[in-house]
N, C-alpha and C. Protein backbone atom coordinates (compact mmCIF):
# COMPACT_ATOMS: atom_id res chain seq x y z
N UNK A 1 -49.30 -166.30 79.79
CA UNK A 1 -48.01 -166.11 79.16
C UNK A 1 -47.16 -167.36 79.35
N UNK A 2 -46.37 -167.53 78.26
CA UNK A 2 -45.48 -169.23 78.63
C UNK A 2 -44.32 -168.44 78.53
N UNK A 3 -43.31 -169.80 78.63
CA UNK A 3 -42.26 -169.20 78.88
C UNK A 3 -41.21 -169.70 77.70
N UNK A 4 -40.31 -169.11 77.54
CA UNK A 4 -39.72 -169.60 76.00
C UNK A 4 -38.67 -170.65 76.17
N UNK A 5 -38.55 -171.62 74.97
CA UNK A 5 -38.09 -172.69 75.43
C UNK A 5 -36.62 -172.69 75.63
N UNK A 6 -35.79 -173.45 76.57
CA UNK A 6 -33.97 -173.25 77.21
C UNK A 6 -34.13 -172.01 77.74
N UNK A 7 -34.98 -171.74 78.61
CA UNK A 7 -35.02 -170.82 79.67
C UNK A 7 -34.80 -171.32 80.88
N UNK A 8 -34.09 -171.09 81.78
CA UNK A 8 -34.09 -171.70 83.43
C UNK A 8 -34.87 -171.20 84.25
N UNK A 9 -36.24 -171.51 84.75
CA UNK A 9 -36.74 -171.42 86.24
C UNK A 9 -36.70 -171.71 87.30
N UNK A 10 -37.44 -171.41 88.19
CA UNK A 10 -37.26 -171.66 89.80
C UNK A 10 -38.93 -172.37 90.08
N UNK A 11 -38.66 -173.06 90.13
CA UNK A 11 -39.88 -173.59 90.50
C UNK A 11 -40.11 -173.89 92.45
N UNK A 12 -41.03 -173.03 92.65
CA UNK A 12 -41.70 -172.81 93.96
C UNK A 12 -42.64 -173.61 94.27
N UNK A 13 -42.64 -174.70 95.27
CA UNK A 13 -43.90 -175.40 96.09
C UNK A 13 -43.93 -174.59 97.79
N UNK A 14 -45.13 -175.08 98.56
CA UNK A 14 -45.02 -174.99 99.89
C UNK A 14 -43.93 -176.08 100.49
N UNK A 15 -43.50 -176.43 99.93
CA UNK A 15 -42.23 -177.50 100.77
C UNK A 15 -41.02 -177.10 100.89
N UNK A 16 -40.45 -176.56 99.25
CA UNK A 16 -39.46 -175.96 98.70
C UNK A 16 -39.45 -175.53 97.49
N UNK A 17 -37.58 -175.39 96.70
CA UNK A 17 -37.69 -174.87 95.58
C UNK A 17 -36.66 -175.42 94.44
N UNK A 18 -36.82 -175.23 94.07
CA UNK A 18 -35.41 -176.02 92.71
C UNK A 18 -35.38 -175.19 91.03
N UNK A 19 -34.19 -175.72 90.61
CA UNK A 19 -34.03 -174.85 89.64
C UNK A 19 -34.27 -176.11 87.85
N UNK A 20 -35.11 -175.76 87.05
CA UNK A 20 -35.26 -176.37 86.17
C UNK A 20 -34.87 -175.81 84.49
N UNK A 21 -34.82 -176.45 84.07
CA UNK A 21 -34.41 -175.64 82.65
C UNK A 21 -35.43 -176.33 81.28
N UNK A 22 -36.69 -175.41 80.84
CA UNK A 22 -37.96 -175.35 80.60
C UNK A 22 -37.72 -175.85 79.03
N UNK A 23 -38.25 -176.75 78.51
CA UNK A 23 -38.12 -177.17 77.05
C UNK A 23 -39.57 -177.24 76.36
N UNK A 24 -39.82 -177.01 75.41
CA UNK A 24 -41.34 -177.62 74.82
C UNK A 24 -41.50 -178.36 74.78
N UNK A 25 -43.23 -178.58 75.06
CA UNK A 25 -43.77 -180.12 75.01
C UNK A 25 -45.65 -179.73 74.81
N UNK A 26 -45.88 -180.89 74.29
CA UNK A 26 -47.51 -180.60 73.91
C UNK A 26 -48.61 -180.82 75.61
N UNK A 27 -48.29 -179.72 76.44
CA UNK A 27 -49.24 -179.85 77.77
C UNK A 27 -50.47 -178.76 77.79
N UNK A 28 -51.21 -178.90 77.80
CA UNK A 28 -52.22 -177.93 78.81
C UNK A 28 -51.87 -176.95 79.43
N UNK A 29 -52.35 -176.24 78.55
CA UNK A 29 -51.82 -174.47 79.56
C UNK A 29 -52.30 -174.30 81.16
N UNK A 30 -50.93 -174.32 82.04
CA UNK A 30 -51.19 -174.12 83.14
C UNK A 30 -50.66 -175.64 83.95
N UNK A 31 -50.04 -176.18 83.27
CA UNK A 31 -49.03 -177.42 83.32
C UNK A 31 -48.08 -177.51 82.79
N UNK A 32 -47.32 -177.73 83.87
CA UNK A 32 -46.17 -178.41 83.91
C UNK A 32 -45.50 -179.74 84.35
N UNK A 33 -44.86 -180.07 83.16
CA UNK A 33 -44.08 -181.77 83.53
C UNK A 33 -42.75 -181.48 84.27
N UNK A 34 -42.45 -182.42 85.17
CA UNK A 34 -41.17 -182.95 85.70
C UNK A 34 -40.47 -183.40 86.08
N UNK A 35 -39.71 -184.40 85.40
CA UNK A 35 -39.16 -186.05 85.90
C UNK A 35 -38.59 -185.93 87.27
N UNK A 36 -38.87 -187.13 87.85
CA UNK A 36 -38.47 -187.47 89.14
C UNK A 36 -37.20 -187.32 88.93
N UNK A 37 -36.48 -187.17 90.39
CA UNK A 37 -35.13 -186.53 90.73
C UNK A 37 -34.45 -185.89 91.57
N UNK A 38 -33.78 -185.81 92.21
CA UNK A 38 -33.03 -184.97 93.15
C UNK A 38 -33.93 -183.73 93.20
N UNK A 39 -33.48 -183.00 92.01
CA UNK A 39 -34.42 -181.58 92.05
C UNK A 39 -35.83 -180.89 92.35
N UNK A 40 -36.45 -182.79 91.85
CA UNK A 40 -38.03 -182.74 92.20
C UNK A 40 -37.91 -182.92 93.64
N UNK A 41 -36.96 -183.51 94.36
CA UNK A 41 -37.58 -184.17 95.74
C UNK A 41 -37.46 -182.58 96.85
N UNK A 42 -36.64 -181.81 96.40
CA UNK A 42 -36.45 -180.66 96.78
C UNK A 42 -38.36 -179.95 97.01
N UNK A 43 -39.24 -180.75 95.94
CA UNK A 43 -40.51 -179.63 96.22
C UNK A 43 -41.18 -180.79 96.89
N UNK A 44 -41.00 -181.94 96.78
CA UNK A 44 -42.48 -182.72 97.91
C UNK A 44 -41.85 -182.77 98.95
N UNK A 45 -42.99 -182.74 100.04
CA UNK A 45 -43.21 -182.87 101.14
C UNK A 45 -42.65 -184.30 102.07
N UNK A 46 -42.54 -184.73 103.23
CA UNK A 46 -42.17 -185.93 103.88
C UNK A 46 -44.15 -187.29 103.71
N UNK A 47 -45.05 -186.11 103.56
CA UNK A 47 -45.83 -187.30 103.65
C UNK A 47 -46.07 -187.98 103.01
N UNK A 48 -46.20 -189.40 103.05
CA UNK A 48 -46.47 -190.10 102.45
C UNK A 48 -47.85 -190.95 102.06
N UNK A 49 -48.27 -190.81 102.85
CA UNK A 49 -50.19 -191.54 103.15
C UNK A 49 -49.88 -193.03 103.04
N UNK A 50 -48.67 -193.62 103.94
CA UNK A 50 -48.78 -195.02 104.17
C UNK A 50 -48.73 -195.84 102.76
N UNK A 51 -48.01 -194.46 102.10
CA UNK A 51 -47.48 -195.81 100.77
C UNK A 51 -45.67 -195.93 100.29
N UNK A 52 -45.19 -195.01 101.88
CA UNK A 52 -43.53 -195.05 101.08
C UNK A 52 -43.10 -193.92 100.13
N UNK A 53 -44.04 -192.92 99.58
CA UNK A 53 -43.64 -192.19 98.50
C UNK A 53 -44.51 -191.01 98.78
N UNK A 54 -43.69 -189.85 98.50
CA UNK A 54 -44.37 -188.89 98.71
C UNK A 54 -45.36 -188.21 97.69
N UNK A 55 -46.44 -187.76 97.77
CA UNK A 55 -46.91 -187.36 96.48
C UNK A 55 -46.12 -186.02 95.83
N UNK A 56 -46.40 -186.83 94.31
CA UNK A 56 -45.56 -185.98 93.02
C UNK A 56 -46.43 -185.78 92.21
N UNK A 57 -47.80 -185.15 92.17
CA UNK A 57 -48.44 -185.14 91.71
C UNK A 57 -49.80 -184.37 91.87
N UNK A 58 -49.92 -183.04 91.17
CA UNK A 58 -51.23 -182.15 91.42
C UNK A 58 -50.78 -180.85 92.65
N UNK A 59 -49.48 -180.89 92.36
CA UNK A 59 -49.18 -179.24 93.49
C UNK A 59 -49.26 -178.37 92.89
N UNK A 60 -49.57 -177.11 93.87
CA UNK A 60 -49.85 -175.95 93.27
C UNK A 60 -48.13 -175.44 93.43
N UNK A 61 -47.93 -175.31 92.61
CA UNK A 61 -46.20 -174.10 92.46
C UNK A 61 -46.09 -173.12 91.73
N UNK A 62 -45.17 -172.27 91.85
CA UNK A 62 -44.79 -171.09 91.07
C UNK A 62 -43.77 -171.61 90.20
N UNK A 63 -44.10 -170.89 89.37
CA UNK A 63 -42.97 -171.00 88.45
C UNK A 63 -42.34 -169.14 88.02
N UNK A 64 -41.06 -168.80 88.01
CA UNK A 64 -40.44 -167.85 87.70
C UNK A 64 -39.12 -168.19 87.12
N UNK A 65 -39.35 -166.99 85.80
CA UNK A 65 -37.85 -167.23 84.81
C UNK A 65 -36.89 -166.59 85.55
N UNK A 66 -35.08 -167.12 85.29
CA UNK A 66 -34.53 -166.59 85.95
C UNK A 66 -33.76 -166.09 84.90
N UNK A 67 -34.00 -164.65 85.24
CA UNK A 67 -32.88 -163.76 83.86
C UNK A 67 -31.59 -163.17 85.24
C-alpha cells in the first residue's frame, strides 16, 4: 500500500524519528527518498566508520501516516 501524495509521516529508524511530508516520485516500491537535513539527522546514528559522516543510506525504518 503507498501512501497518497501531501500526506505527513513519521518516519521511524533504530536511532530516532522525524516528521516528513510525502510527495510523488518515480522509486521502487518499498523506497523511500530523503534529502539531507536537520530532520534526516534526527534518524542516523553517531557512527561514522572513520569517514566524518554518518551513514544515510540503506536503513530499515517505518514509515506511518499521520491523520
Amino acid at each position: 500500500e503507498g501512501i497518497a501524495n501531501n500526506t505527513q509521516v513519521l518516519v521511524r529508524s533504530e536511532m530516532g524519528e522525524a516528521v516528513f511530508l510525502c510527495k510523488e516520485g518515480k522509486l521502487p516500491s518499498g523506497i523511500i527518498f530523503v534529502p539531507y537535513g536537520p530532520p534526516t539527522c534526527k534518524l542516523m546514528g553517531q557512527t561514522t566508520d572513520g569517514t566524518g559522516m554518518p551513514t544515510s543510506k540503506g536503513w530499515e525504518v517505518e514509515v506511518e501516516p499521520i491523520v
